[in-house]
C-alpha atoms as a PDB file:
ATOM      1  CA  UNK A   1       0.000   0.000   0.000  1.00  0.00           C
ATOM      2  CA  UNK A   2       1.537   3.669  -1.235  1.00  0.00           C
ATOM      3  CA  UNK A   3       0.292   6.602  -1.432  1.00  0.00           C
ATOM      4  CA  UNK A   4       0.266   7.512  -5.289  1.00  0.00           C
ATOM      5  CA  UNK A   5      -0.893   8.843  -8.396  1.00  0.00           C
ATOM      6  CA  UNK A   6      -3.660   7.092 -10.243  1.00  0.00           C
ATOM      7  CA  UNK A   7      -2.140   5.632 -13.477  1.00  0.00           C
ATOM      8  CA  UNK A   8      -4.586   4.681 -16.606  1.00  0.00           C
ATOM      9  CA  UNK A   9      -6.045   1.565 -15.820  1.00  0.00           C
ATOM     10  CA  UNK A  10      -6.451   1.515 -12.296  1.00  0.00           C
ATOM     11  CA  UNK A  11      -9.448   0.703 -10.730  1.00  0.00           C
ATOM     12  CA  UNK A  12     -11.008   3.636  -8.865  1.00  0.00           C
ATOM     13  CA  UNK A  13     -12.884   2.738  -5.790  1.00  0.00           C
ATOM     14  CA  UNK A  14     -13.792   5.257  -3.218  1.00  0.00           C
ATOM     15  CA  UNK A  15     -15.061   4.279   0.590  1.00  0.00           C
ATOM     16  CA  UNK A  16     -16.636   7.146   2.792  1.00  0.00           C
ATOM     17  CA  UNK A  17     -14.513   9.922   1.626  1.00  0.00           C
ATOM     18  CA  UNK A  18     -11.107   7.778   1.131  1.00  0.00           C
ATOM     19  CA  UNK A  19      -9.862   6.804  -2.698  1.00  0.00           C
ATOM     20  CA  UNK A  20      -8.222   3.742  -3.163  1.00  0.00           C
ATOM     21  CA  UNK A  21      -6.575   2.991  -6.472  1.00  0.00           C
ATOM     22  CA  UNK A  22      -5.505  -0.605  -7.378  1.00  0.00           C
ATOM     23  CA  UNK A  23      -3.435  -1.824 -10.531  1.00  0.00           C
ATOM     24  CA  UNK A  24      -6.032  -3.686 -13.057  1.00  0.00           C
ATOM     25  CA  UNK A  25      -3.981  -6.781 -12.636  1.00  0.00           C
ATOM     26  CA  UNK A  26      -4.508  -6.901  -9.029  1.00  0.00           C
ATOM     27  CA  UNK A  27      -8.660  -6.305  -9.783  1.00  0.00           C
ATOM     28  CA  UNK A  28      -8.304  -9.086 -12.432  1.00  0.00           C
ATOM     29  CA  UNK A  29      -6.615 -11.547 -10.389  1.00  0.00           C
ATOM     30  CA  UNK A  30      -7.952 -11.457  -6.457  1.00  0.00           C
ATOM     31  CA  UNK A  31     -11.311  -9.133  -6.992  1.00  0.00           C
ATOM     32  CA  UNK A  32     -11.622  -7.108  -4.112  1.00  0.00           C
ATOM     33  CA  UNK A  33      -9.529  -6.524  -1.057  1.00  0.00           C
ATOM     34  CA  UNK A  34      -9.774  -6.061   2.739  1.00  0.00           C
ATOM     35  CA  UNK A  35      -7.748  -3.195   4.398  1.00  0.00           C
ATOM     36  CA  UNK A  36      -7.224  -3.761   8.167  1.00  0.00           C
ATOM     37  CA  UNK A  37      -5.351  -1.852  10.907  1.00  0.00           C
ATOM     38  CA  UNK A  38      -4.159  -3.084  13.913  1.00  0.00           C
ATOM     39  CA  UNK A  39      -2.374  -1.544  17.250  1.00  0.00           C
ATOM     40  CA  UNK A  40      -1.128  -4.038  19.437  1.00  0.00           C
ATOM     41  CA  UNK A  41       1.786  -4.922  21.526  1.00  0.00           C
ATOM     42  CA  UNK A  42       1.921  -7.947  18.576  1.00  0.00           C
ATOM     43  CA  UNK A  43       1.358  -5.627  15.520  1.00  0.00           C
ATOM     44  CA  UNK A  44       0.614  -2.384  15.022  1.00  0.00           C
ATOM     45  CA  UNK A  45       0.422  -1.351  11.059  1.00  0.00           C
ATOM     46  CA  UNK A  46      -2.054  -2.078   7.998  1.00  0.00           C
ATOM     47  CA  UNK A  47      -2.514  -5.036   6.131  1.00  0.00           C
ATOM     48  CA  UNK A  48      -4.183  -5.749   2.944  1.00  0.00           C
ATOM     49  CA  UNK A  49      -5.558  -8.738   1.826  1.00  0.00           C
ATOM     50  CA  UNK A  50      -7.725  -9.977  -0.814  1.00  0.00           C
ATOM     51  CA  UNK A  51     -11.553 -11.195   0.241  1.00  0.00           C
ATOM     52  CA  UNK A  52     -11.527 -14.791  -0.542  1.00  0.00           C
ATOM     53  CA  UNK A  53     -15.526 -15.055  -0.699  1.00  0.00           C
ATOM     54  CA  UNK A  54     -16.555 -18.747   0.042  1.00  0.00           C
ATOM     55  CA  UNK A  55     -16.004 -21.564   2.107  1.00  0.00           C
ATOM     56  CA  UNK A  56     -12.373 -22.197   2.915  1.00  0.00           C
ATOM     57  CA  UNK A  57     -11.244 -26.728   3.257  1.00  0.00           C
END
C-alpha cells in the first residue's frame, strides 16, 4: 500500500470519503480486497488482503 498517483487503468474505488486505487492486474486476479489496521503490543500497522468469498477446506 503507497500513497500515489492514479495511473490509466487503475481501478477507482472510493469508501466514505477515502480513494483507493488498485493496478487492473490486481482487480483481475484477487477481486476485491480487505484493508485492516491493527495496534497491538503484537502488531501495530495495515494489512491488505484480498476477500476470498466462500467456504475455505
Amino acid at each position: 500500500m503507497a500513497l500515489d498517483e492514479p495511473k490509466e487503468g487503475d481501478t477507482k474505488t472510493e469508501v466514505y470519503d477515502f480513494i483507493f486505487l488498485t493496478e487492473k492486474d490486481l482487480t483481475e486476479n484477487f477481486g476485491a480486497f480487505t484493508i485492516d489496521y491493527s495496534d497491538n503490543w503484537l502488531r501495530r500497522g495495515f494489512s491488505v488482503m484480498p476477500d476470498r468469498g466462500g467456504a475455505s477446506c
